[in-house]
PDB file of N, CA and C in Angstrom:
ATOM      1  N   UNK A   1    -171.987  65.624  55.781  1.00  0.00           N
ATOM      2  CA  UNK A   1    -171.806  66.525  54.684  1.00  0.00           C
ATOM      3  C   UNK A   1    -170.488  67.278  54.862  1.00  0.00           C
ATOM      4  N   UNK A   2    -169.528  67.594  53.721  1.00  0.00           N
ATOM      5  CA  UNK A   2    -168.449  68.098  54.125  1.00  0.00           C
ATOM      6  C   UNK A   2    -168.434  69.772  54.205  1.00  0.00           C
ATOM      7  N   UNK A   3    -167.787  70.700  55.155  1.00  0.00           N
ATOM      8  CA  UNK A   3    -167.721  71.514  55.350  1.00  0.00           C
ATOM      9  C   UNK A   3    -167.705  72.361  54.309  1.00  0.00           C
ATOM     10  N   UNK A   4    -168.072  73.916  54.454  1.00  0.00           N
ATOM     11  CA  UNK A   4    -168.068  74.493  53.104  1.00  0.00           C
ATOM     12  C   UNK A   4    -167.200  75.594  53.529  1.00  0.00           C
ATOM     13  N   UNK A   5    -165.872  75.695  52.589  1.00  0.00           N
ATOM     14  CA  UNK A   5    -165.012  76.467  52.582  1.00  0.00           C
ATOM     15  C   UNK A   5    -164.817  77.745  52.381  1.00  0.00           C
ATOM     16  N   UNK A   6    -165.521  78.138  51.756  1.00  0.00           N
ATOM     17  CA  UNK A   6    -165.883  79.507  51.138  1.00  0.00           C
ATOM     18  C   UNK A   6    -167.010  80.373  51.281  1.00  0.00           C
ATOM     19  N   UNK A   7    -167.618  79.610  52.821  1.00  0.00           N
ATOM     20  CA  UNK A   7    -168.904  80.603  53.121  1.00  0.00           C
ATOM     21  C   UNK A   7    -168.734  81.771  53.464  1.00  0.00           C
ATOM     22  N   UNK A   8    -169.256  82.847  53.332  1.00  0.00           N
ATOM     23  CA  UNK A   8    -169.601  84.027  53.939  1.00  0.00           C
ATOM     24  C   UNK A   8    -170.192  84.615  54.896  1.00  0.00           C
ATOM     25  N   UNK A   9    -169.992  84.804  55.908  1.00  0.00           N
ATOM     26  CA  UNK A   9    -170.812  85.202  57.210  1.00  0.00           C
ATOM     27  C   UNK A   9    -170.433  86.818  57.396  1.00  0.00           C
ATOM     28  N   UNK A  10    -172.318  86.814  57.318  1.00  0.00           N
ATOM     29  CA  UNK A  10    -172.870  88.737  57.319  1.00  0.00           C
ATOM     30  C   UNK A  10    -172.663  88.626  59.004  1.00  0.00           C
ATOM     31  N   UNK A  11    -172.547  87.647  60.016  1.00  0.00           N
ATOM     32  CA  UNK A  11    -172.537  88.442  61.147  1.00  0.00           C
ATOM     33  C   UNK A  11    -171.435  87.474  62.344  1.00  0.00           C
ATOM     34  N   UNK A  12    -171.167  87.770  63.582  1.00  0.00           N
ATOM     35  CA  UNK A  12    -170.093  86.954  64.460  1.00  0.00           C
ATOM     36  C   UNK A  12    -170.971  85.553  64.544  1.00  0.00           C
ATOM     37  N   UNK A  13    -172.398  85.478  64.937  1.00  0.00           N
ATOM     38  CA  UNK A  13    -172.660  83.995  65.096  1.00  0.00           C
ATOM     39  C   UNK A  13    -173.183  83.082  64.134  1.00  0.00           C
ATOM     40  N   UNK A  14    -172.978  83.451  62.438  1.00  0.00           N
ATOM     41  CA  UNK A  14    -173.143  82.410  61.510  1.00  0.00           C
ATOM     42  C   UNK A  14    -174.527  82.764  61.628  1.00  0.00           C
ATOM     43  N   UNK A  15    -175.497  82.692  61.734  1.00  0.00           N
ATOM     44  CA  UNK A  15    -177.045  83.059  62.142  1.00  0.00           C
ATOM     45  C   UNK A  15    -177.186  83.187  59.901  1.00  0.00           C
ATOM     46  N   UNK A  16    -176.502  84.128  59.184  1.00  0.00           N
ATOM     47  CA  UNK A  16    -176.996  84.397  58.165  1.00  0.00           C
ATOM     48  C   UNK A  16    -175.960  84.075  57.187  1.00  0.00           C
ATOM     49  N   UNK A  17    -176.044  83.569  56.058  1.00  0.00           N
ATOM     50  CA  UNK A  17    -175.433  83.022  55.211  1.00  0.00           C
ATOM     51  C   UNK A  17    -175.249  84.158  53.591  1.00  0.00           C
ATOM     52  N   UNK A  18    -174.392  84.466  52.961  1.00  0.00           N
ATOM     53  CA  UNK A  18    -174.507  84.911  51.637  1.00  0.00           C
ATOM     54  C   UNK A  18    -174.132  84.196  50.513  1.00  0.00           C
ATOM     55  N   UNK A  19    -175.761  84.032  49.545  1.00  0.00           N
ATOM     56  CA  UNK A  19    -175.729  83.038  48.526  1.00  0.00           C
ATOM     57  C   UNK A  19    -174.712  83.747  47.185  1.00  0.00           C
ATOM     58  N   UNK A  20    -173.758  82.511  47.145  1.00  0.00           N
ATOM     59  CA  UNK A  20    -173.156  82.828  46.514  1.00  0.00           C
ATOM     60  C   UNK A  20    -172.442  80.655  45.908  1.00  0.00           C
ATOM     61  N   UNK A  21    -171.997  80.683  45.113  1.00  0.00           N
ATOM     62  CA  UNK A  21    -171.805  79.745  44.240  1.00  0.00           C
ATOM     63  C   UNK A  21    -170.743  78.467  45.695  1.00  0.00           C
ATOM     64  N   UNK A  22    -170.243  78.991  46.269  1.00  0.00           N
ATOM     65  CA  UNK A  22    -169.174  78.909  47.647  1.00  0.00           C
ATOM     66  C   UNK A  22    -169.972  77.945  48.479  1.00  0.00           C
ATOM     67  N   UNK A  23    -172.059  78.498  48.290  1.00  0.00           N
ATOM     68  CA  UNK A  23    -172.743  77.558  48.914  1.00  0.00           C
ATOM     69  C   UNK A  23    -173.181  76.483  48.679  1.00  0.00           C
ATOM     70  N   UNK A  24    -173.010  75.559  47.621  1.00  0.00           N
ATOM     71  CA  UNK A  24    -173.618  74.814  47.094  1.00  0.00           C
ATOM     72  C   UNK A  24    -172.416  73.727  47.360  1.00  0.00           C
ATOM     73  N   UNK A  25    -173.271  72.147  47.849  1.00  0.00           N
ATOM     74  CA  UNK A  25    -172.318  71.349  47.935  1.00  0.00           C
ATOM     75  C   UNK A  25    -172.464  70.266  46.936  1.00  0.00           C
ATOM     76  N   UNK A  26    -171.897  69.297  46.441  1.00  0.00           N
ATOM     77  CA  UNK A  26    -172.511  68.124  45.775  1.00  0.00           C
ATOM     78  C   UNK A  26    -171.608  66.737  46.433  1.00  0.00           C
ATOM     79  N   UNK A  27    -172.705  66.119  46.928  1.00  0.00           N
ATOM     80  CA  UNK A  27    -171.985  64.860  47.508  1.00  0.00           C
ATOM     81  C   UNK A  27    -173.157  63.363  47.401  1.00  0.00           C
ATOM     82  N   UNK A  28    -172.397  62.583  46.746  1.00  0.00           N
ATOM     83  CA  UNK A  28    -173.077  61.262  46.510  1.00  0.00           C
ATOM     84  C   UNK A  28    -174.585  61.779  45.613  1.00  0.00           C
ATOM     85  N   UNK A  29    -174.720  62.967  44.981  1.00  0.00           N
ATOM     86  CA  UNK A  29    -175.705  62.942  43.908  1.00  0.00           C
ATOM     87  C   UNK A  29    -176.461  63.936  44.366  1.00  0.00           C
ATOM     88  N   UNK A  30    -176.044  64.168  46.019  1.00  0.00           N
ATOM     89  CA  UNK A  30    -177.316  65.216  46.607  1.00  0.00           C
ATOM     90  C   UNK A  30    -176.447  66.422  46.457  1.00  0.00           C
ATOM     91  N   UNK A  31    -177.767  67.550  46.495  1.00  0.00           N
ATOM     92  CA  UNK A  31    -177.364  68.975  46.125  1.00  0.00           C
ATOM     93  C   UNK A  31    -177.375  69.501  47.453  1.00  0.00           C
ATOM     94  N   UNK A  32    -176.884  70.549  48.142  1.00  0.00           N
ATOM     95  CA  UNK A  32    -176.918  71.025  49.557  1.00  0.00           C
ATOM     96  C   UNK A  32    -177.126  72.618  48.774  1.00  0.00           C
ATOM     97  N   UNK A  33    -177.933  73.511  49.324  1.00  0.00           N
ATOM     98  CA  UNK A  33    -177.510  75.001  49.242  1.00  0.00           C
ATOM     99  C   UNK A  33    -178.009  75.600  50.556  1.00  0.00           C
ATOM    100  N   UNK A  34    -177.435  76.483  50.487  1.00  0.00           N
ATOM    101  CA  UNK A  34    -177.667  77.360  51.875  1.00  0.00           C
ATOM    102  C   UNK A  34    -177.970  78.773  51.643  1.00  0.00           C
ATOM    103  N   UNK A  35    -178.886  79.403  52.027  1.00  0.00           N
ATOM    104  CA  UNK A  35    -179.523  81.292  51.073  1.00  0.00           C
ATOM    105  C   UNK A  35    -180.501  81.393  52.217  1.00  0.00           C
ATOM    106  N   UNK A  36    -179.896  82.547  52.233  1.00  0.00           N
ATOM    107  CA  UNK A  36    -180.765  83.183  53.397  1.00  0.00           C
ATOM    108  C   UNK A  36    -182.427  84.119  52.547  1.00  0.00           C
ATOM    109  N   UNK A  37    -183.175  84.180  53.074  1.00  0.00           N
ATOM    110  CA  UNK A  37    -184.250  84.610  52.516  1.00  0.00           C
ATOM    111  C   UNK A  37    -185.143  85.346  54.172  1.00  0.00           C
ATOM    112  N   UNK A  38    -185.221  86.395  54.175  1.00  0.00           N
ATOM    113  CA  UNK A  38    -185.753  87.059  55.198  1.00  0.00           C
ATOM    114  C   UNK A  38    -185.240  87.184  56.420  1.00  0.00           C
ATOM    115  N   UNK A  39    -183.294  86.820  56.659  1.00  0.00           N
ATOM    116  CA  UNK A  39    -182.829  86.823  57.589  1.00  0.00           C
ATOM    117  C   UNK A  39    -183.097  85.371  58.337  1.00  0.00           C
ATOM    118  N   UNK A  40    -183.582  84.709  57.257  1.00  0.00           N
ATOM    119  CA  UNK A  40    -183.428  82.972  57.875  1.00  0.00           C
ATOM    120  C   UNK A  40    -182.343  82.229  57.010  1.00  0.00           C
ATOM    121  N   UNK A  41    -181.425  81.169  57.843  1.00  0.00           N
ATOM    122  CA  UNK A  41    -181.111  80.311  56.961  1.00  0.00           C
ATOM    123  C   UNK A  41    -181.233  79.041  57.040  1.00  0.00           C
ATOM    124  N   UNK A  42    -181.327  78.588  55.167  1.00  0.00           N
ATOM    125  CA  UNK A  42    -181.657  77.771  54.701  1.00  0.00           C
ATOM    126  C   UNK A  42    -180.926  76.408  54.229  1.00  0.00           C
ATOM    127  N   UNK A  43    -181.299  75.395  54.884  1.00  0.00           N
ATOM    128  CA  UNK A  43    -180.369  74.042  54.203  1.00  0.00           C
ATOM    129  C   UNK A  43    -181.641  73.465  53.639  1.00  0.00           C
ATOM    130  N   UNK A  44    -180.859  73.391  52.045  1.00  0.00           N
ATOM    131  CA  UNK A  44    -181.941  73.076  50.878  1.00  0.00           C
ATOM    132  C   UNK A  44    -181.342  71.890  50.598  1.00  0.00           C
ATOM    133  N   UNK A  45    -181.965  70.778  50.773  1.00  0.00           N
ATOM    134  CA  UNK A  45    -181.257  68.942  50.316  1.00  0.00           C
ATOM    135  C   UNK A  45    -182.350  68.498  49.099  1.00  0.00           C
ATOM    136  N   UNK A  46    -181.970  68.242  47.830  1.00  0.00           N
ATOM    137  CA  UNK A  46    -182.582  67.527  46.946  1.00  0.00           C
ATOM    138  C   UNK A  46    -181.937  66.683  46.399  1.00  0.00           C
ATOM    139  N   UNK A  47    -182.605  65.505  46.159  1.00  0.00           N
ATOM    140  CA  UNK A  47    -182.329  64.640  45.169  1.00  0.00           C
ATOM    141  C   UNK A  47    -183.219  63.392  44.643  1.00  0.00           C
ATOM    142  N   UNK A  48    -182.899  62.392  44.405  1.00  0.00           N
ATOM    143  CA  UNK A  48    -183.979  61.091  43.793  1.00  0.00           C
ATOM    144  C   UNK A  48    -183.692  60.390  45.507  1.00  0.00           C
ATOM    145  N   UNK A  49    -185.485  60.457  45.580  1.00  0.00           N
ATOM    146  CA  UNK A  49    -185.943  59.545  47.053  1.00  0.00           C
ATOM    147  C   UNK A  49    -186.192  57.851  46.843  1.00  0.00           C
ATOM    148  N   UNK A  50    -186.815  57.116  47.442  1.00  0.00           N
ATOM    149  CA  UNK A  50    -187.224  56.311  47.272  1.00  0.00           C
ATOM    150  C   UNK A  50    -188.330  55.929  45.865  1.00  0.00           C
ATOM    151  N   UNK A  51    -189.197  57.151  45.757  1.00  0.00           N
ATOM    152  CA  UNK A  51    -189.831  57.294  44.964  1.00  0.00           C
ATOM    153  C   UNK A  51    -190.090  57.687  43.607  1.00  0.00           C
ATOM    154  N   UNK A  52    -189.408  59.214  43.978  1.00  0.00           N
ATOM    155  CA  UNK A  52    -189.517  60.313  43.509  1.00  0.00           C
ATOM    156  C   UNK A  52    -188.059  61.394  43.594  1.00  0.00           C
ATOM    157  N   UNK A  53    -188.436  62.585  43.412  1.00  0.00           N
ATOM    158  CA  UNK A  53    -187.194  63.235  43.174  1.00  0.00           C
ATOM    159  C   UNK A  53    -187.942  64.316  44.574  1.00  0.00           C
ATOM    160  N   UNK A  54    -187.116  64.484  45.435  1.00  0.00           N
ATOM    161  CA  UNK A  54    -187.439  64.920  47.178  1.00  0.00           C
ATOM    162  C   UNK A  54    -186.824  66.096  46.950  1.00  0.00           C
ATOM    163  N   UNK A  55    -187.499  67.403  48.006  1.00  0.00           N
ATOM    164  CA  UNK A  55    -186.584  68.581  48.215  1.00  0.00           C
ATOM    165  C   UNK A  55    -187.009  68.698  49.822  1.00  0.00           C
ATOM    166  N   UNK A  56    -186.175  69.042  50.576  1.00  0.00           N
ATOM    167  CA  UNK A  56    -186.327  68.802  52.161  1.00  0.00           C
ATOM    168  C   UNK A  56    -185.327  70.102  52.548  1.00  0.00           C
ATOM    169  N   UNK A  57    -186.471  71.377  53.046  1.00  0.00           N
ATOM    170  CA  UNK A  57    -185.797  72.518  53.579  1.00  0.00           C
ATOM    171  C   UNK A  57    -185.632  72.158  55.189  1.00  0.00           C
ATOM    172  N   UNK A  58    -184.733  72.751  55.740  1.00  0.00           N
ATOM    173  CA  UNK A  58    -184.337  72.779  57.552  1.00  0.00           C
ATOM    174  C   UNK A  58    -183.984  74.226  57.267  1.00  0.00           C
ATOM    175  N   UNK A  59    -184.805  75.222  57.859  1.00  0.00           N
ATOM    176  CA  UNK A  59    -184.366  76.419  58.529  1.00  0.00           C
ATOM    177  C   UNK A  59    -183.738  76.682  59.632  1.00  0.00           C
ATOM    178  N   UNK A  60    -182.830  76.737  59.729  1.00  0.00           N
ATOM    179  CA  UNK A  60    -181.753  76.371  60.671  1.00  0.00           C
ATOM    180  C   UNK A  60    -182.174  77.349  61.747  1.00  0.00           C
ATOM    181  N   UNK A  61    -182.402  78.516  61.805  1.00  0.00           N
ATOM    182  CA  UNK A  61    -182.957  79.530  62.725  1.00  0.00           C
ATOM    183  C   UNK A  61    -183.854  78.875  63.605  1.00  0.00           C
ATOM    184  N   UNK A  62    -184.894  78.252  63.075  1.00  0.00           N
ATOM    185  CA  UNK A  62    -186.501  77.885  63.621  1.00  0.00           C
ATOM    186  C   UNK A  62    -186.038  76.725  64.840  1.00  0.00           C
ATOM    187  N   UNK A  63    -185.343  75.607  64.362  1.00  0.00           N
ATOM    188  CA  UNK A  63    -184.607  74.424  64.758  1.00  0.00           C
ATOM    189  C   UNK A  63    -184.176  74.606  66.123  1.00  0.00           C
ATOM    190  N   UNK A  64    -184.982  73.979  67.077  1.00  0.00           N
ATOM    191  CA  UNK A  64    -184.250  73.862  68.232  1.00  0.00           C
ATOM    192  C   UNK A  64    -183.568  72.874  69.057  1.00  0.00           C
ATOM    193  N   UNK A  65    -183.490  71.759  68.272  1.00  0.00           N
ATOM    194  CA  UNK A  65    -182.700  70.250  68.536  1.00  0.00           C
ATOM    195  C   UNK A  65    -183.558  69.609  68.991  1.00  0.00           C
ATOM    196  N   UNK A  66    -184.656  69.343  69.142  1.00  0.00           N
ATOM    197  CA  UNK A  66    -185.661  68.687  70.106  1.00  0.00           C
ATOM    198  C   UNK A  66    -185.927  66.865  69.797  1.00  0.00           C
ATOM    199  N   UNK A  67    -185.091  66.997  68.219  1.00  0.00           N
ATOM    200  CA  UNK A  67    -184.685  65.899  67.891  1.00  0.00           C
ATOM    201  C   UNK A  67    -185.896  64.926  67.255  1.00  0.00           C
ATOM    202  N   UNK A  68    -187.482  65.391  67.350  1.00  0.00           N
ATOM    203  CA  UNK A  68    -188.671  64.368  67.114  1.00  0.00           C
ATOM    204  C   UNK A  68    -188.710  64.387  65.868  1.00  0.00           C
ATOM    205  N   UNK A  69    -188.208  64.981  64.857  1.00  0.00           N
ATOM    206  CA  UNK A  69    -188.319  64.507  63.427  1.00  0.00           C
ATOM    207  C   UNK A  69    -186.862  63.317  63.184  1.00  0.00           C
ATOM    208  N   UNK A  70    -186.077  63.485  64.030  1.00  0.00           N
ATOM    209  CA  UNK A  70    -184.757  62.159  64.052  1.00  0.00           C
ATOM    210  C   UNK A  70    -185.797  60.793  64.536  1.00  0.00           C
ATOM    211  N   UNK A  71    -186.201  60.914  65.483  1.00  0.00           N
ATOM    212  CA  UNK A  71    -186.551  59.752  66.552  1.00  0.00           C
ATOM    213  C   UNK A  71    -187.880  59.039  65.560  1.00  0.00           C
ATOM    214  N   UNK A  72    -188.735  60.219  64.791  1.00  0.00           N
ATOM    215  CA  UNK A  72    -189.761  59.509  64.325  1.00  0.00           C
ATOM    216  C   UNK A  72    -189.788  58.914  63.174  1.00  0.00           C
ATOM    217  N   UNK A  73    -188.539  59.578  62.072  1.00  0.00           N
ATOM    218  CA  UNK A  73    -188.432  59.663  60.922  1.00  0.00           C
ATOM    219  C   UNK A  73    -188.746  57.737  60.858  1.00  0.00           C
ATOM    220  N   UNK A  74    -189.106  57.453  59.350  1.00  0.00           N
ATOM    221  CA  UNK A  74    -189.061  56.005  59.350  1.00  0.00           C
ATOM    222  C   UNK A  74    -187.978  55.153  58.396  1.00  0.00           C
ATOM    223  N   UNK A  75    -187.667  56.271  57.966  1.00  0.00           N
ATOM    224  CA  UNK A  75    -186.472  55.567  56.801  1.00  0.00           C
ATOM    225  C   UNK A  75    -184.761  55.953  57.142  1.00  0.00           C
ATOM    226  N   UNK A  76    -185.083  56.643  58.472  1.00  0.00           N
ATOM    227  CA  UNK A  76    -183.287  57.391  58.721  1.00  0.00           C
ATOM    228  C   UNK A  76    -182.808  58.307  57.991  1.00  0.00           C
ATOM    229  N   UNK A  77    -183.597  59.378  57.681  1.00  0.00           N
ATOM    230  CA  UNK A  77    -182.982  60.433  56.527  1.00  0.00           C
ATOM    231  C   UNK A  77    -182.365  61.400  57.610  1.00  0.00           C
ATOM    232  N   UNK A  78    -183.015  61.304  58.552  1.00  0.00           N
ATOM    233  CA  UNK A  78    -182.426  62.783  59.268  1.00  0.00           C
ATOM    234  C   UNK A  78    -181.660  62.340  60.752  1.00  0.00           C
ATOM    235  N   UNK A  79    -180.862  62.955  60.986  1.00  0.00           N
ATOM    236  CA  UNK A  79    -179.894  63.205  62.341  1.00  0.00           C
ATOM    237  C   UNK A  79    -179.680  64.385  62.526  1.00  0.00           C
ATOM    238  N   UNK A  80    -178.780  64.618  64.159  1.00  0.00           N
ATOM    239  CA  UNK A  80    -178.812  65.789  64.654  1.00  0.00           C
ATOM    240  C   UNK A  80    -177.452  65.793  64.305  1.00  0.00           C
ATOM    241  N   UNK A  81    -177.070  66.944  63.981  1.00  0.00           N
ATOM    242  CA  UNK A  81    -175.706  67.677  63.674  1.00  0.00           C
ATOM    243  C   UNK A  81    -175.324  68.980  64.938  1.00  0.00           C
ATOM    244  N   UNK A  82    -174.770  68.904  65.664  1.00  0.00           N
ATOM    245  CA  UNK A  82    -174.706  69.482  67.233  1.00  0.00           C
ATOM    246  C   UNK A  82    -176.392  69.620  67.373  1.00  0.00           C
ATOM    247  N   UNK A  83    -176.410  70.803  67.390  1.00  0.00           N
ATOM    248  CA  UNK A  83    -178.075  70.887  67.986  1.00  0.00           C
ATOM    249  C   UNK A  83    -179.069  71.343  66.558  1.00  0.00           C
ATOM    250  N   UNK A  84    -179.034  71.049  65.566  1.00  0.00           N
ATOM    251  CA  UNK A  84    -179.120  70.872  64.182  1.00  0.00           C
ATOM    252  C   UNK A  84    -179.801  70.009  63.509  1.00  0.00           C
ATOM    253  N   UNK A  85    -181.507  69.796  63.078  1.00  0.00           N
ATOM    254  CA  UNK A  85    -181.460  68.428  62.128  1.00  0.00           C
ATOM    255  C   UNK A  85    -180.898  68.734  60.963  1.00  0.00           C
ATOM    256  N   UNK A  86    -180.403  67.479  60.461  1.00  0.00           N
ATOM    257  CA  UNK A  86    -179.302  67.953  58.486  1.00  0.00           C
ATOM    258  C   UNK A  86    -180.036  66.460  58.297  1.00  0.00           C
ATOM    259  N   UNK A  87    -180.183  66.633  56.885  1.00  0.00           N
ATOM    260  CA  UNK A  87    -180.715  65.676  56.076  1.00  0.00           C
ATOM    261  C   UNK A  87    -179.306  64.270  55.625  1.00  0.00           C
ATOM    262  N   UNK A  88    -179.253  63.689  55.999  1.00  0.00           N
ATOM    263  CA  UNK A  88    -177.836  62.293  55.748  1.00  0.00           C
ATOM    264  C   UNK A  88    -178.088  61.626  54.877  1.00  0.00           C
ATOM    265  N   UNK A  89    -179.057  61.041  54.492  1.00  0.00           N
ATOM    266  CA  UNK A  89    -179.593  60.135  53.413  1.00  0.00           C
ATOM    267  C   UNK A  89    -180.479  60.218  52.233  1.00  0.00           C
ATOM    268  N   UNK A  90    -180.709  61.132  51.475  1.00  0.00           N
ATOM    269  CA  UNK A  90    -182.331  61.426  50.965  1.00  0.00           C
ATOM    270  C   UNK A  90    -182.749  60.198  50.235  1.00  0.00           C
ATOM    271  N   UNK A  91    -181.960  59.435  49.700  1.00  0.00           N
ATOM    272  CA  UNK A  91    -182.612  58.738  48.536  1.00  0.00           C
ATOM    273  C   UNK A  91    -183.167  57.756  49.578  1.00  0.00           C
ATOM    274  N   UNK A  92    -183.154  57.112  50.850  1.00  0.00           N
ATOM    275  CA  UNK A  92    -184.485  56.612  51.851  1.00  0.00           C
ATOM    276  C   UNK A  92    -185.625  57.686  51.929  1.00  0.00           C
ATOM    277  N   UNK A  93    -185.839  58.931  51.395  1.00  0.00           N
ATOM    278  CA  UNK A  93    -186.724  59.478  51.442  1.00  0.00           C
ATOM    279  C   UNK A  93    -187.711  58.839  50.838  1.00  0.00           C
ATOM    280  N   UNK A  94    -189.305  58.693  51.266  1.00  0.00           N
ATOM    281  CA  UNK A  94    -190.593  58.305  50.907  1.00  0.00           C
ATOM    282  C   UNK A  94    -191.730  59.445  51.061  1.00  0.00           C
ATOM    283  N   UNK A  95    -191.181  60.390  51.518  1.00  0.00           N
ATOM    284  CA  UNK A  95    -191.788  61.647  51.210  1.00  0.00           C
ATOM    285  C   UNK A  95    -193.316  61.530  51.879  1.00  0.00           C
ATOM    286  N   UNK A  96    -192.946  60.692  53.515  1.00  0.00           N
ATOM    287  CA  UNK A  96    -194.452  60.620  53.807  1.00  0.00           C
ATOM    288  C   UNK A  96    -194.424  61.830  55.344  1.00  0.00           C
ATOM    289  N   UNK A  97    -193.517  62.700  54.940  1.00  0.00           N
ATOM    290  CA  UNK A  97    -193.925  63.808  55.635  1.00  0.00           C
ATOM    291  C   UNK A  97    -194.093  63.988  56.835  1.00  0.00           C
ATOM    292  N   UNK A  98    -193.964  63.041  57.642  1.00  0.00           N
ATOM    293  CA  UNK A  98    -193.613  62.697  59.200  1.00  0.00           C
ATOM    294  C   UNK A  98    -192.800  64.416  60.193  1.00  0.00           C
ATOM    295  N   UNK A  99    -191.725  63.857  59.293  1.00  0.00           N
ATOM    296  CA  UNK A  99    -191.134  65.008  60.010  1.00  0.00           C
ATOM    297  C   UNK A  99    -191.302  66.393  59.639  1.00  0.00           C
ATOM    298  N   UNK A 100    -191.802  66.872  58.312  1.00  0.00           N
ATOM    299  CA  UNK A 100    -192.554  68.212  58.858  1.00  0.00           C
ATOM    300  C   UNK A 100    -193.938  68.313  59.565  1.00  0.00           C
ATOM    301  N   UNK A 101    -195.070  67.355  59.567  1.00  0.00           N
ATOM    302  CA  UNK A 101    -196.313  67.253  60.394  1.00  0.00           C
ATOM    303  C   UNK A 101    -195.810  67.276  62.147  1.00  0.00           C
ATOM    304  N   UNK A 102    -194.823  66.465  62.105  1.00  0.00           N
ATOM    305  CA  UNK A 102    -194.019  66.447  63.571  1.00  0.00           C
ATOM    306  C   UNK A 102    -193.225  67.826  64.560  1.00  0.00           C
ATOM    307  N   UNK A 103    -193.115  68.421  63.467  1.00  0.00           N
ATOM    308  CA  UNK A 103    -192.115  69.513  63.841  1.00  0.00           C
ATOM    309  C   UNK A 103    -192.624  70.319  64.323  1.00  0.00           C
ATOM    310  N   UNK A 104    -192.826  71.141  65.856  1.00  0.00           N
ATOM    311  CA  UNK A 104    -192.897  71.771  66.541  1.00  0.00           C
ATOM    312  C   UNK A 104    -192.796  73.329  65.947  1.00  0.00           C
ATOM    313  N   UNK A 105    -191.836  73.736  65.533  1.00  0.00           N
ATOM    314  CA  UNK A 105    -191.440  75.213  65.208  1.00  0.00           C
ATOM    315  C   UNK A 105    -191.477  75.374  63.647  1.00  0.00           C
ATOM    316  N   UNK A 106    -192.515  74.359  62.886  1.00  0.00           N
ATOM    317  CA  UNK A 106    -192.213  74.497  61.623  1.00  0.00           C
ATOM    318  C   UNK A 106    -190.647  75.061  60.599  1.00  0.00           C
ATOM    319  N   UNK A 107    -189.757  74.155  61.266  1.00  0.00           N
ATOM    320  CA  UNK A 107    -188.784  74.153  61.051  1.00  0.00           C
ATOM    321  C   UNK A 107    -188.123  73.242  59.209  1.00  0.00           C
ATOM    322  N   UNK A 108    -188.853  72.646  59.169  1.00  0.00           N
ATOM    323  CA  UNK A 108    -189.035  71.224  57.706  1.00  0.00           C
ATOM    324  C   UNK A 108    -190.030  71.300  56.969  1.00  0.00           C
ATOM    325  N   UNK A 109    -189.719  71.564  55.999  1.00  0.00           N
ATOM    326  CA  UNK A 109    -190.601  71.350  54.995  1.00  0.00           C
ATOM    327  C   UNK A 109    -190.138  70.543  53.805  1.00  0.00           C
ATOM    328  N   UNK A 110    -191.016  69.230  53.016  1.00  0.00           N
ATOM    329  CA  UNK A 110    -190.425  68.108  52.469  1.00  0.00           C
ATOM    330  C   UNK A 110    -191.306  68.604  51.068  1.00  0.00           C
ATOM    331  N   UNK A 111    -191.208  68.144  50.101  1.00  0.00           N
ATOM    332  CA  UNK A 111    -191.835  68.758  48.398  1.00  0.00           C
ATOM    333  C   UNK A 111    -191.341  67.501  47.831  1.00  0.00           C
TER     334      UNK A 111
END
């Protein structure tokens, strides 16, 4: 996903994001936003899955790289981005929920 130029950071370690138009990416059809909501932030990925039309949150806070929603996933939607899962592919999404049932720190949630 390409870098976002115009983010805003409320503090020195990026930890919180301010939603503002700066956050929103569009690449190959998928939408990216990033909004903090309770001092968490949010990478919001939607678009048309395999199926259906997918929305796949990663709270980036919760996320501790442990990597078992990469390793288990079955269609390759997700990789680690330094110590980070980010969504790479959605439209292999099948929306069978693996990787939020998998996730340790309730970090993913798929809709």
């Amino acid at each position: 996903m390409p870098e976002k130029e115009n983010m805003k950071s409320n503090s020195a370690d990026n930890s919180t994001a301010t939603l503002s138009p700066a956050n929103y990416v569009v690449c190959e059809g998928i939408e990216t936003e990033i909004k903090t909501k309770n001092n968490l932030t949010i990478k919001e990925v939607s678009g048309k899955g395999k199926k259906e039309e997918v929305k796949i949150d990663i709270i980036v806070n919760y996320c501790k790289g442990c990597e078992i929603c990469v390793a288990f996933c079955p269609e390759g939607v997700l990789s680690m981005n330094k110590e980070v899962a980010e969504v790479v592919d959605i439209s292999k999404c099948t929306k069978c929920n693996i990787c939020e049932y998998l996730c340790p720190d309730f970090s993913i949630s798929v809709e």
